[in-house]
Protein backbone atom coordinates (compact mmCIF):
# COMPACT_ATOMS: atom_id res chain seq x y z
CA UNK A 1 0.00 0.00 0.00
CA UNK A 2 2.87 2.54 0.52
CA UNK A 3 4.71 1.66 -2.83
CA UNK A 4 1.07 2.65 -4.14
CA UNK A 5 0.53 5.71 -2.36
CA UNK A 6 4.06 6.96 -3.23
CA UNK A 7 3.59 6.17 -7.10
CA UNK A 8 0.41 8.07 -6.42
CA UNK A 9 2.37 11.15 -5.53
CA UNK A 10 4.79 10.55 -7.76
CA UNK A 11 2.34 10.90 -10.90
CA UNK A 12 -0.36 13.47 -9.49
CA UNK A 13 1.69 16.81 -10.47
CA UNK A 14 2.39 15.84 -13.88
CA UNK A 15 -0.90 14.47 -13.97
CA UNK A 16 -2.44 17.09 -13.42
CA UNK A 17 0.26 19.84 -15.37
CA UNK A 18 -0.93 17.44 -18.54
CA UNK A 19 -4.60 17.43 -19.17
CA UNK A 20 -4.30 21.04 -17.83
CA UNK A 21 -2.14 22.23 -20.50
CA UNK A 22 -3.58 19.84 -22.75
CA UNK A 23 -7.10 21.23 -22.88
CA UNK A 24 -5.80 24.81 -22.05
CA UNK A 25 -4.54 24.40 -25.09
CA UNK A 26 -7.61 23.38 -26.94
CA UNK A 27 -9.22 26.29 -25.58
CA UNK A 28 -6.41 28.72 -26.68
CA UNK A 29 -6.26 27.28 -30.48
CA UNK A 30 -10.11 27.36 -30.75
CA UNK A 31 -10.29 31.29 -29.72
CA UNK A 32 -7.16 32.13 -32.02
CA UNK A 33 -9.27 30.40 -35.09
CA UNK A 34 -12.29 31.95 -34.14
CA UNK A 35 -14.35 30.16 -31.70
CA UNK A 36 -14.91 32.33 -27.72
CA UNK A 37 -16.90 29.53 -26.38
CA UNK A 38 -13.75 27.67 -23.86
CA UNK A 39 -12.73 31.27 -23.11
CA UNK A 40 -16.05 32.81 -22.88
CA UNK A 41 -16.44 30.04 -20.35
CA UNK A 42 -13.36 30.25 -18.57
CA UNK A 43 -11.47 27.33 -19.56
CA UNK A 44 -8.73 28.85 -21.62
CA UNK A 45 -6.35 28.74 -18.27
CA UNK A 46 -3.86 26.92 -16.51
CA UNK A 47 -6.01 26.29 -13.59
CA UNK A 48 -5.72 22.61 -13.04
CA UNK A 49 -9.94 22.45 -10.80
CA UNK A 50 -11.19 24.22 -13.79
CA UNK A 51 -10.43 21.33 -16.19
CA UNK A 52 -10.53 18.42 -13.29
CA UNK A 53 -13.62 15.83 -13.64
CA UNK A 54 -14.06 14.51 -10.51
CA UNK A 55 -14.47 10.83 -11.37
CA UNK A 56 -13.09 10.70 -15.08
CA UNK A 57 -9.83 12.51 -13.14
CA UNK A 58 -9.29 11.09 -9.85
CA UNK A 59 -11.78 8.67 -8.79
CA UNK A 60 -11.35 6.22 -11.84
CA UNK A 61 -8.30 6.50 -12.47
CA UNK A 62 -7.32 5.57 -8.88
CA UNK A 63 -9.45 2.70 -8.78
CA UNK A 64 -7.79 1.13 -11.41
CA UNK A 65 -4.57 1.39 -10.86
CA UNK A 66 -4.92 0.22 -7.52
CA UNK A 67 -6.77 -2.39 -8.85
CA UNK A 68 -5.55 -3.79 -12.27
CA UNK A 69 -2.23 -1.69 -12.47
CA UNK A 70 -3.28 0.11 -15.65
CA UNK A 71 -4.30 3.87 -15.63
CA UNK A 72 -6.96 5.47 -17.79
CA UNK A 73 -8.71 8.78 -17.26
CA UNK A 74 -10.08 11.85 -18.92
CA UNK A 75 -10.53 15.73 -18.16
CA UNK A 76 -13.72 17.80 -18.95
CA UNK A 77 -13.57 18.28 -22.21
CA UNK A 78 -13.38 21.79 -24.01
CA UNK A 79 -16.34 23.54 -25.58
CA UNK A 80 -15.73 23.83 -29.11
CA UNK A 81 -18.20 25.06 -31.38
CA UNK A 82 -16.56 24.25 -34.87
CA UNK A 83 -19.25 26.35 -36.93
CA UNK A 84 -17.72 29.53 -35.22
CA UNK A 85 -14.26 28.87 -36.54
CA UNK A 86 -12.85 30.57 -39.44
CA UNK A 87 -12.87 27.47 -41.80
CA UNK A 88 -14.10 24.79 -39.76
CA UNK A 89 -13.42 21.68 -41.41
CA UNK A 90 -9.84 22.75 -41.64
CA UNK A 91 -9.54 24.69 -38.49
CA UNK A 92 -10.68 21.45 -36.31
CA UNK A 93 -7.84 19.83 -37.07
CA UNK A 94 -5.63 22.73 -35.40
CA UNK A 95 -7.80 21.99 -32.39
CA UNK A 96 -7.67 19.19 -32.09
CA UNK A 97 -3.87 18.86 -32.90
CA UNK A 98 -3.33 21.66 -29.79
CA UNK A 99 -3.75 19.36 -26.94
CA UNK A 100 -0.93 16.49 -27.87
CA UNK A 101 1.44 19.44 -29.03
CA UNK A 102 0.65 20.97 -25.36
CA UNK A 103 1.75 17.21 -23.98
CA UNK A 104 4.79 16.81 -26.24
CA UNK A 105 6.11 20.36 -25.23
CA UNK A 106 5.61 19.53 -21.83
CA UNK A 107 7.35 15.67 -22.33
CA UNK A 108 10.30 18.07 -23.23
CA UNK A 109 10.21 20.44 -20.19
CA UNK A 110 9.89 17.23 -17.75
CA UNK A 111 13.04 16.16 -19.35
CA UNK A 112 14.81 19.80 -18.89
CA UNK A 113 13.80 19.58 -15.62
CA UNK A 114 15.45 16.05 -15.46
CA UNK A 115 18.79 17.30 -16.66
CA UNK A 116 18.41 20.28 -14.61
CA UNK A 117 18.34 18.20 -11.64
CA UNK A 118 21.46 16.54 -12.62
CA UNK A 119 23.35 19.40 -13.68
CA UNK A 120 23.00 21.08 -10.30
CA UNK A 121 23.39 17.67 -8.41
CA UNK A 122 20.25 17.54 -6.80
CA UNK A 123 19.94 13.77 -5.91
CA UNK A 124 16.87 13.43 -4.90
CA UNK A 125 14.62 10.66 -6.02
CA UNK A 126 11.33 11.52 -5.61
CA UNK A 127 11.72 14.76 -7.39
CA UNK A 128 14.03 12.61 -10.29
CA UNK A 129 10.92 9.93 -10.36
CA UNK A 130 8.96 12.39 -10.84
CA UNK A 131 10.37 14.12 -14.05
CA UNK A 132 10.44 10.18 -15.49
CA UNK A 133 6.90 10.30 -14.95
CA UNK A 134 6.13 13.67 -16.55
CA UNK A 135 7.80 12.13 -19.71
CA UNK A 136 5.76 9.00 -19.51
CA UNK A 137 2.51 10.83 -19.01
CA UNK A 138 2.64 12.98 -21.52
CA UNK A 139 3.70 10.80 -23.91
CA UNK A 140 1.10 8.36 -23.36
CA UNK A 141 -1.17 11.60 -23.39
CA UNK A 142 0.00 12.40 -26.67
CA UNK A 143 -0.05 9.02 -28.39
CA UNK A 144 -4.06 7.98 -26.69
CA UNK A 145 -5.23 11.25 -28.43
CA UNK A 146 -3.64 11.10 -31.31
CA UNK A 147 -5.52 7.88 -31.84
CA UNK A 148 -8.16 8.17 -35.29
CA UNK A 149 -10.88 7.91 -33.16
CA UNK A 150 -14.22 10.29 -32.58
CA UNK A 151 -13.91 12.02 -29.91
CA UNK A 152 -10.67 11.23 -29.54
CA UNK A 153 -7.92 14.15 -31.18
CA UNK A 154 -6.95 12.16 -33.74
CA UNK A 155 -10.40 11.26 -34.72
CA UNK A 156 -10.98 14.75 -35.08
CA UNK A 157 -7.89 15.48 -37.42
CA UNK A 158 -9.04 12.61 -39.40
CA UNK A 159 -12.43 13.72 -39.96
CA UNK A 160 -10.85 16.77 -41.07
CA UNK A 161 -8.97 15.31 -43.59
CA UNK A 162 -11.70 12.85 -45.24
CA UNK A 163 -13.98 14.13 -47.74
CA UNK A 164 -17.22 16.11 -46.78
CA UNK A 165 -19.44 12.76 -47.17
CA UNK A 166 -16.76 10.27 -45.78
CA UNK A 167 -16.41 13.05 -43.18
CA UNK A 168 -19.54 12.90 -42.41
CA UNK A 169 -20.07 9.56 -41.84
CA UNK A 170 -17.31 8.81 -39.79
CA UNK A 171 -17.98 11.66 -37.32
CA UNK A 172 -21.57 9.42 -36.55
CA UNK A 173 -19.20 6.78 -34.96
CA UNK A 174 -18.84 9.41 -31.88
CA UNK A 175 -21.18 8.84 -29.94
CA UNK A 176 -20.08 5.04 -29.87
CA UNK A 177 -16.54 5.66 -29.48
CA UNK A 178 -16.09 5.73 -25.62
CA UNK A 179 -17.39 2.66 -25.91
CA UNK A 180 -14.99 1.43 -28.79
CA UNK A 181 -12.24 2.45 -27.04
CA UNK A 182 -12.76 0.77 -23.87
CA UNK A 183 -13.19 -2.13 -26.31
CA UNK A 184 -9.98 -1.68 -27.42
CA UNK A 185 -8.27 -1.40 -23.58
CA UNK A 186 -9.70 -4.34 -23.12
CA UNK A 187 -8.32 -6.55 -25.25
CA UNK A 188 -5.10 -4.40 -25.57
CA UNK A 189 -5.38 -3.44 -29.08
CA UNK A 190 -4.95 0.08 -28.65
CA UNK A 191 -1.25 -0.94 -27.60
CA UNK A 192 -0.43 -1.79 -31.05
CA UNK A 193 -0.91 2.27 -31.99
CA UNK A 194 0.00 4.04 -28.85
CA UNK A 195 3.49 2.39 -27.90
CA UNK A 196 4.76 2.91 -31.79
CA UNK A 197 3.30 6.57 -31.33
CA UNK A 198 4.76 6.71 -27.45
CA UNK A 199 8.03 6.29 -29.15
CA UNK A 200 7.76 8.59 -31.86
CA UNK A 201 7.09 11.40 -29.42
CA UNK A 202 10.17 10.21 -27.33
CA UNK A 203 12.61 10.57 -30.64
CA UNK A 204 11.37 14.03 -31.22
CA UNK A 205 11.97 15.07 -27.23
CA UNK A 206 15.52 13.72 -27.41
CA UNK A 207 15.98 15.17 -30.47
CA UNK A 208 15.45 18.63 -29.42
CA UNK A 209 16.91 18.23 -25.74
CA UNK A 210 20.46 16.74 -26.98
CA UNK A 211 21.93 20.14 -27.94
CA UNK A 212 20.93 21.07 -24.31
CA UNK A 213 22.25 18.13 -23.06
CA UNK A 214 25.96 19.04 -24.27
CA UNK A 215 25.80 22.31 -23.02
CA UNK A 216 24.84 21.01 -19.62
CA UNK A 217 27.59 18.41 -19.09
């Protein structure tokens, strides 16, 4: 019970620094490309109880890992109105593309923070655990959204991308696709896309933190 309470505290910060940022950043792209609803509503912000669902957040994702190991949870997600944007077919793909750019620019700071931590030989482990697990969340963050999957991120950028009537009938598998996807958990086929995509993300981190790493050591 104490290895679980400690891995608990180990992974609630950057827990909560990543779906903060992540639909912060949702909010942010939607108002630049012409849609005030998230802001209008106050969700274009870094405050972490603004974005917090209470079970989807804390109490699931608890429960499971306590139970099964595995961790899966969501945030409220932001009001978009896609009609209001500028050219919406287009403009939801920038939307929806906001939130995993939000988690792969914060995979990177977790890692800065990491060498930080080294540079000024500050040995301490739960602070070092923690910047590992800032990396791993947000890439797992990144690569589960970026999954083509209504109302997942990547579901979005692909109906973007499809033709008006293809479009159109893919974006009717939404309302179904919570269900899908726990589907897919399930029987661990969603592993097949996100640990590919997990490592994708990690190539482009270490790609733009080695030139920092030299400088440091």
């Amino acid at each position: 019970m104490d290895e679980i309470i400690r891995n608990i505290a180990v992974f609630a910060l950057p827990v909560l620094f990543a779906i903060t940022l992540h639909e912060a950043a949702h909010a942010y792209a939607a108002r630049r490309l012409g849609d005030n609803t998230a802001y209008a509503q106050g969700r274009m912000t870094l405050n972490p109880l603004v974005h917090i669902d209470l079970f989807g957040t804390i109490i699931i994702p608890i429960a499971l890992y306590v139970t099964t190991g595995f961790v899966f949870g969501y945030a409220k997600p932001v009001p978009v109105q896609f009609g209001n944007l500028r050219n919406p077919k287009r403009d939801m793909a920038w939307v929806a593309l906001a939130g995993p750019a939000a988690n792969l620019l914060m995979a990177f700071l977790w890692v800065v923070f990491g060498m930080l931590l080294a540079a000024f030989g500050i040995d301490e482990e739960f602070l070092s655990k923690m910047a590992r697990a800032g990396l791993l969340t947000n890439l797992l963050i990144f690569a589960f959204n970026l999954f083509p999957l209504p109302p997942l991120d990547g579901g979005r950028v692909l109906t973007s991308m499809l033709p008006n009537r293809l479009a159109y009938q893919f974006a009717r598998i939404e309302p179904y696709g919570f269900f899908i996807l726990l589907a897919l958990l399930y029987f661990n086929v969603l592993a097949f896309w996100v640990q590919p995509v997990m490592w994708l993300g990690a190539q482009v981190v270490e790609l733009v933190t080695t030139p920092l790493a030299w400088l440091l050591t």
